[in-house]
Protein backbone atom coordinates (compact mmCIF):
# COMPACT_ATOMS: atom_id res chain seq x y z
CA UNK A 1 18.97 20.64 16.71
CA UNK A 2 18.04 19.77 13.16
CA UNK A 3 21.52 21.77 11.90
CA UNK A 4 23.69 19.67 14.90
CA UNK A 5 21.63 16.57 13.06
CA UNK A 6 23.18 17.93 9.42
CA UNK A 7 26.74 18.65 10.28
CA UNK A 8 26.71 15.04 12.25
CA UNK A 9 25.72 13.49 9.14
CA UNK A 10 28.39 15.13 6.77
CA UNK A 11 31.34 15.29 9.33
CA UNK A 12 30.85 11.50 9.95
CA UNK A 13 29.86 11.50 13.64
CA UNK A 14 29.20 8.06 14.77
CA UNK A 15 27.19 9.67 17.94
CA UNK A 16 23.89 9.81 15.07
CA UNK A 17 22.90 6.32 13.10
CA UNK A 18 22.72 6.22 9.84
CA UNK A 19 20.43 5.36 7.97
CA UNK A 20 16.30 4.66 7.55
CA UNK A 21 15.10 5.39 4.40
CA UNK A 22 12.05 5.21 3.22
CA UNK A 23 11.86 4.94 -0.79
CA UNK A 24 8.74 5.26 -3.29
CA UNK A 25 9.28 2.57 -5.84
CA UNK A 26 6.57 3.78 -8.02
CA UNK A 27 3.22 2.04 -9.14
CA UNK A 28 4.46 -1.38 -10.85
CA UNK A 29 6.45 -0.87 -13.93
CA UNK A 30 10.16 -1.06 -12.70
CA UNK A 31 11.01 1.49 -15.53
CA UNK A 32 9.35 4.19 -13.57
CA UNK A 33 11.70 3.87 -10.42
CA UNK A 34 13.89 7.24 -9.84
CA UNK A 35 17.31 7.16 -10.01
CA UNK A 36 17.47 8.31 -6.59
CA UNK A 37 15.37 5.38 -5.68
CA UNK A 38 17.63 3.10 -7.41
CA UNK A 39 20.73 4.58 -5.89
CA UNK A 40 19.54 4.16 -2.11
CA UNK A 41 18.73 0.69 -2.54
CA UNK A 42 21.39 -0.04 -4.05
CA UNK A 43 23.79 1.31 -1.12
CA UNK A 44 21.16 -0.30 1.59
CA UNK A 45 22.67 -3.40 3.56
CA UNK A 46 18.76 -4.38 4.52
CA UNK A 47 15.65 -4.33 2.08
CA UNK A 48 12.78 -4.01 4.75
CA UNK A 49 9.53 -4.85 2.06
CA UNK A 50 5.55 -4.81 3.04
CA UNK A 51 3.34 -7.98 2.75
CA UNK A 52 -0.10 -8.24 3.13
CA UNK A 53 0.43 -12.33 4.93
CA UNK A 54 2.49 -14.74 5.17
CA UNK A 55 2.04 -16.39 1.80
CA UNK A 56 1.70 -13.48 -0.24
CA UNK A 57 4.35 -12.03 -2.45
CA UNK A 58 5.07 -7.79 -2.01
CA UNK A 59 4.67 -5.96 -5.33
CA UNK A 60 7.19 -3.43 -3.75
CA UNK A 61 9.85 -6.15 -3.90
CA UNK A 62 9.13 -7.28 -7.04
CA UNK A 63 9.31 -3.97 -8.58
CA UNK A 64 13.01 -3.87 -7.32
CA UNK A 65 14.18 -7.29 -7.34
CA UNK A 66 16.88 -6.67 -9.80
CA UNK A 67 18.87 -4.56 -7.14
CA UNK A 68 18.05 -6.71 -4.09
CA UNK A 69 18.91 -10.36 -4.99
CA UNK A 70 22.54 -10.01 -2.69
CA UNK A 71 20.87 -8.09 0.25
CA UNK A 72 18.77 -8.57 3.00
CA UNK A 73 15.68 -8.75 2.17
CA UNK A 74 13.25 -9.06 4.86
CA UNK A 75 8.98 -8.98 4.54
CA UNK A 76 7.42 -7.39 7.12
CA UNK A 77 3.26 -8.20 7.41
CA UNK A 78 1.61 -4.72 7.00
CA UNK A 79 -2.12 -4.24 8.12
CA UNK A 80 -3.29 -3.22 5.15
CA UNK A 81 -6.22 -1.99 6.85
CA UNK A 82 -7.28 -6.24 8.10
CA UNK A 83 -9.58 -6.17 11.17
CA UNK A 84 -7.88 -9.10 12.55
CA UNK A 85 -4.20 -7.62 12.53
CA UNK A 86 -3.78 -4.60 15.47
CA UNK A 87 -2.07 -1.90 13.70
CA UNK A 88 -0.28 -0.53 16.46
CA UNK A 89 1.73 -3.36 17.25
CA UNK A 90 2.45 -4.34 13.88
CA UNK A 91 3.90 -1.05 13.51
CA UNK A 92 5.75 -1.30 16.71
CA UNK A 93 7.34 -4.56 16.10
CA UNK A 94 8.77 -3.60 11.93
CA UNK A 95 9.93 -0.65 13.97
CA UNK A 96 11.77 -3.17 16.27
CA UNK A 97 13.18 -5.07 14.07
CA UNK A 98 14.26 -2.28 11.76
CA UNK A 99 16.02 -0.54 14.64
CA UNK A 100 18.14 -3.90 15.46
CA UNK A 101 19.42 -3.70 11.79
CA UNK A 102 20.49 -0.07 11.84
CA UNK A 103 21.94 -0.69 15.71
CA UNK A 104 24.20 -2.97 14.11
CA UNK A 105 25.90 -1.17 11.40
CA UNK A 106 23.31 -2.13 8.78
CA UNK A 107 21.61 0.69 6.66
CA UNK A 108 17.95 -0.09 6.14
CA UNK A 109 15.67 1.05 3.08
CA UNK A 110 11.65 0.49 3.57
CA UNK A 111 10.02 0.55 0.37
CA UNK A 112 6.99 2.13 -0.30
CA UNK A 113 4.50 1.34 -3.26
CA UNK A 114 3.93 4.46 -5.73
CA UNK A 115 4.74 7.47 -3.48
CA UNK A 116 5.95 8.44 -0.32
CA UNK A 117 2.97 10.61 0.70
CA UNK A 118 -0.09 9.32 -0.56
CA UNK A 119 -1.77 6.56 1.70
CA UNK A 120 1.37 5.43 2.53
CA UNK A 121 1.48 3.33 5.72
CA UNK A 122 5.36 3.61 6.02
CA UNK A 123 4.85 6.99 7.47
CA UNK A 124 3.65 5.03 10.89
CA UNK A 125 6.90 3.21 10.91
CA UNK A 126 8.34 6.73 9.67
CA UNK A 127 6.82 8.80 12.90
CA UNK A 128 7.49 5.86 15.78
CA UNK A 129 11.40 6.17 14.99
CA UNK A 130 11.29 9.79 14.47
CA UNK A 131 9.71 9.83 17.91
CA UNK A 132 11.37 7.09 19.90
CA UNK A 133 14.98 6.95 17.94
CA UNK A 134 16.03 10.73 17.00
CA UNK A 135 19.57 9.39 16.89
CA UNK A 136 18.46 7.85 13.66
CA UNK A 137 18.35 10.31 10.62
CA UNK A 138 15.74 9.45 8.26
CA UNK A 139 15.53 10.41 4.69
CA UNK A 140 12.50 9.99 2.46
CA UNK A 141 12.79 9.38 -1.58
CA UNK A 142 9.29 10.12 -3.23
CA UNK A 143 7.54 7.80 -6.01
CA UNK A 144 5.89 7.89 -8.99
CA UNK A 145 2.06 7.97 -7.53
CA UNK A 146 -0.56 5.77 -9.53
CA UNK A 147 -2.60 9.12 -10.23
CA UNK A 148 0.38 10.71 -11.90
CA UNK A 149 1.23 7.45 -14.02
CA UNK A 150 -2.86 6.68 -14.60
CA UNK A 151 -3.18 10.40 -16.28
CA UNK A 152 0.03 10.28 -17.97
CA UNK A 153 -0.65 7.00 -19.59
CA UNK A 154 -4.09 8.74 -20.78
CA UNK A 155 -3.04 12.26 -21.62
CA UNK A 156 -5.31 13.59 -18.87
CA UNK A 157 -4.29 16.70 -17.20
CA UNK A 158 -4.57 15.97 -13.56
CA UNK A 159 -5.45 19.56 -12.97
CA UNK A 160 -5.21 23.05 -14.76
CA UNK A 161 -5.15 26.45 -14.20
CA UNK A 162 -7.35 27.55 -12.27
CA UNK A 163 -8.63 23.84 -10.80
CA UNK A 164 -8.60 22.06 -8.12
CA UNK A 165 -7.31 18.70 -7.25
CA UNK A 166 -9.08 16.43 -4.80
CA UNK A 167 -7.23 12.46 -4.03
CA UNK A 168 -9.72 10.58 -2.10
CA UNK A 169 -10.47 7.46 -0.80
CA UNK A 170 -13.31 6.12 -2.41
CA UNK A 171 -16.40 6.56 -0.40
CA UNK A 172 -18.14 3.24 0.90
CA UNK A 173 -21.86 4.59 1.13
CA UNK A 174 -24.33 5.53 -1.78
CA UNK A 175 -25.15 8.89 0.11
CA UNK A 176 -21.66 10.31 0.42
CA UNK A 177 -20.53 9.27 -3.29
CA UNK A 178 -23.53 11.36 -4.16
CA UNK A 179 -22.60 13.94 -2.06
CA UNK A 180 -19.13 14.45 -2.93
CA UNK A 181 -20.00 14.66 -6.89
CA UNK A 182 -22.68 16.65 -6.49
CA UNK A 183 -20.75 19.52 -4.22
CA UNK A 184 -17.71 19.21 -6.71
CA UNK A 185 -19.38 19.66 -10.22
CA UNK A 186 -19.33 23.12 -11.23
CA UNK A 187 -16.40 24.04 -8.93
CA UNK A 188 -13.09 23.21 -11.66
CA UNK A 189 -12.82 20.36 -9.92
CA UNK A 190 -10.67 16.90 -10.83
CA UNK A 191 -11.51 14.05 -8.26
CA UNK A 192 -9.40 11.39 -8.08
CA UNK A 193 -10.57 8.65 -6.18
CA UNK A 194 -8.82 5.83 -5.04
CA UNK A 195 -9.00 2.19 -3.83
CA UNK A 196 -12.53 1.65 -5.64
CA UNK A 197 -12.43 -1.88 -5.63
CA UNK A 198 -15.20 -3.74 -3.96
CA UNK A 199 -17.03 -0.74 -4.07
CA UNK A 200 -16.77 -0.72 -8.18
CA UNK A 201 -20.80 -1.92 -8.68
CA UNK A 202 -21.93 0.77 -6.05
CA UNK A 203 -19.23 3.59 -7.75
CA UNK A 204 -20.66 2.30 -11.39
CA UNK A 205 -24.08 2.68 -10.57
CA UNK A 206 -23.46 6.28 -9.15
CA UNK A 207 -21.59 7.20 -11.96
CA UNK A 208 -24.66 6.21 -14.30
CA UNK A 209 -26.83 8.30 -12.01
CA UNK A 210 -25.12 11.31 -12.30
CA UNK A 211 -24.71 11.10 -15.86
CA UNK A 212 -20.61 11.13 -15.78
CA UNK A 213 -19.73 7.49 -16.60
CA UNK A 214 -18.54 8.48 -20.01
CA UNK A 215 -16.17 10.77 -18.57
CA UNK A 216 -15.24 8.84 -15.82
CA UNK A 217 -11.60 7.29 -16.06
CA UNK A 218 -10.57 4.15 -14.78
CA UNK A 219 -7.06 2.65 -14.09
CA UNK A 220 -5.98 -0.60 -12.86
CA UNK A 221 -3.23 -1.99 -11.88
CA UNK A 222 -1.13 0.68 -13.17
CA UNK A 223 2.03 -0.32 -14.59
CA UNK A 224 1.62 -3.63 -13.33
CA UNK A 225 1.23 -6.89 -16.38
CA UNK A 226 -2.36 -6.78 -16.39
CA UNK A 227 -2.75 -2.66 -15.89
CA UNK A 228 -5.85 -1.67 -17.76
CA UNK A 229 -7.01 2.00 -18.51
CA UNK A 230 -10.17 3.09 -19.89
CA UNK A 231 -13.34 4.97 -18.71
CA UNK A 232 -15.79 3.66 -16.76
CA UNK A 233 -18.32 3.09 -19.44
CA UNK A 234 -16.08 0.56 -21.66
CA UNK A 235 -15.49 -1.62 -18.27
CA UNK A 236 -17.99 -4.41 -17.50
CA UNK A 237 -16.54 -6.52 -15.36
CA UNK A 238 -18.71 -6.89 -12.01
CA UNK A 239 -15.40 -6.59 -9.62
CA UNK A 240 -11.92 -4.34 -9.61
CA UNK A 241 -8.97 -5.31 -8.12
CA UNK A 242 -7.46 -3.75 -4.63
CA UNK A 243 -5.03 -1.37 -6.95
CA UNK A 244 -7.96 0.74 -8.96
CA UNK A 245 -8.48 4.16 -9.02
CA UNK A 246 -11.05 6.64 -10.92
CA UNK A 247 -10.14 9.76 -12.13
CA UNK A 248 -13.27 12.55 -13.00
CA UNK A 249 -12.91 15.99 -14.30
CA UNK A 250 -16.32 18.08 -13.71
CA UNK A 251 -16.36 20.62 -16.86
C-alpha cells in the first residue's frame, strides 16, 4: 500500500491528492526556517496558520510572512489547550476545511511553531486525514525546536555521552516538581521543561529549595523580539510568558 502510495506520487496519478503538509517554521526568528520549509511554502496554493482567537495574530504566520503575502492565507482557531473551545471539533472542522482546499486542486501547507514533533497540535489535524482521507499523501517538514535554539543560543549541551534527555511539560503541583528533580539528580540527567509560565513563582521557589536555581536556565521567547535567556537566578520578574522553557543539567 504505502509503495502503490509512492509510485502514485512520482508517476503523476491523479487517483491520490496531493498535497498536506505540515511544516515546522522554527521558534520565532525567521532566519532559522529550513530551506525545505521555505521551499514547501513557497510551492503551497493555501497557507493554513494556527490562532489562539479571533483577534489574535499567529506567530507561525508572522515568522513566514515574507513568502505568503500572494497566497491564501487562512487562520484557523486552535485550542491551545482553552476549556471553553472542544478540541475535537475544532480539529474536525480545520480538517474540513483543509480537505475542501486540497479537493479542489489547491495544495495546502499547515504550519507548525518550532518543530513538528514536540507538543505539536498539528499532529491531530495530521492523524484525522491520515485516517479519514488516505487518498491524501501527507508529508511532514521538521523545525527548529525552542530547546535546540534555547541551548544553542547558550552553549549548553542539551545532552552528552552517556546522559539522558527528558522534554517535559512543566509540572503544575509543588509535589510532583519535587518529585521529578529529586528522582533525576544523580542519574546524568538534562530536564528540559517546558511551558513554565504561570507556574514560574511555584517553579522559582522549587528551584530555590533544591538548591539548583543557579544552574537552572531559562529561555523566553526564543528567537522572538523580546527573547530573553539567562538562568533562573538573574530573572525577577513575578510572571513568564506562555513561550518559556527551563533547561537543568543535574551534575
Amino acid at each position: 500500500m504505502l509503495i502503490k502510495k509512492f509510485l502514485r506520487l512520482f508517476t503523476g496519478s491523479k487517483s491520490y491528492l496531493v498535497s498536506f503538509t505540515i511544516v515546522g517554521v522554527g521558534p520565532g526568528d525567521p532566519s532559522l526556517l529550513t530551506i525545505a520549509a521555505v521551499d514547501a511554502i513557497k510551492k503551497a496554493k493555501v497557507i493554513v496558520f494556527p490562532v489562539s482567537d479571533d483577534n489574535k495574530k499567529s506567530f507561525a504566520a508572522e515568522i513566514v510572512k515574507k513568502y505568503t503575502k500572494f497566497k491564501k492565507n487562512i487562520p484557523i482557531i486552535f485550542p491551545m489547550a482553552r476549556k471553553d473551545f472542544d478540541p475535537d471539533e475544532i480539529w474536525s472542522n480545520a480538517v474540513e476545511k483543509i480537505v475542501k482546499f486540497i479537493q479542489n486542486g489547491e495544495s495546502v501547507v499547515l504550519l507548525c511553531l518550532g518543530d513538528t514533533s514536540l507538543f505539536a497540535s498539528s499532529s491531530n489535524i495530521l492523524r484525522i486525514i491520515k485516517n479519514n482521507y488516505p487518498e491524501i499523501i501527507t508529508k511532514t517538514i521538521p523545525g527548529i525546536s525552542s530547546v535546540s535554539a534555547a541551548a544553542a543560543l547558550n552553549d549548553f549541551d542539551l545532552v552528552k555521552k552517556g546522559e539522558t534527555l527528558i522534554i517535559k511539560e512543566c509540572p503544575s503541583s509543588n509535589s510532583e516538581l519535587t518529585s521529578l528533580i529529586k528522582e533525576n539528580r544523580g542519574n546524568k540527567t538534562v530536564l528540559a521543561m517546558m511551558k513554565v509560565g504561570k507556574r514560574w513563582n511555584l517553579v522559582r521557589e522549587i528551584l530555590k529549595k533544591e538548591d539548583i536555581i543557579n544552574k537552572s536556565l531559562v529561555a523566553l521567547s526564543v528567537g522572538m523580539p523580546n527573547q530573553i535567556i539567562q538562568y533562573a537566578s538573574q530573572y525577577k520578574k513575578d510572571f513568564m510568558p506562555y513561550f518559556s522553557l527551563i533547561l537543568i543539567r543535574f551534575d
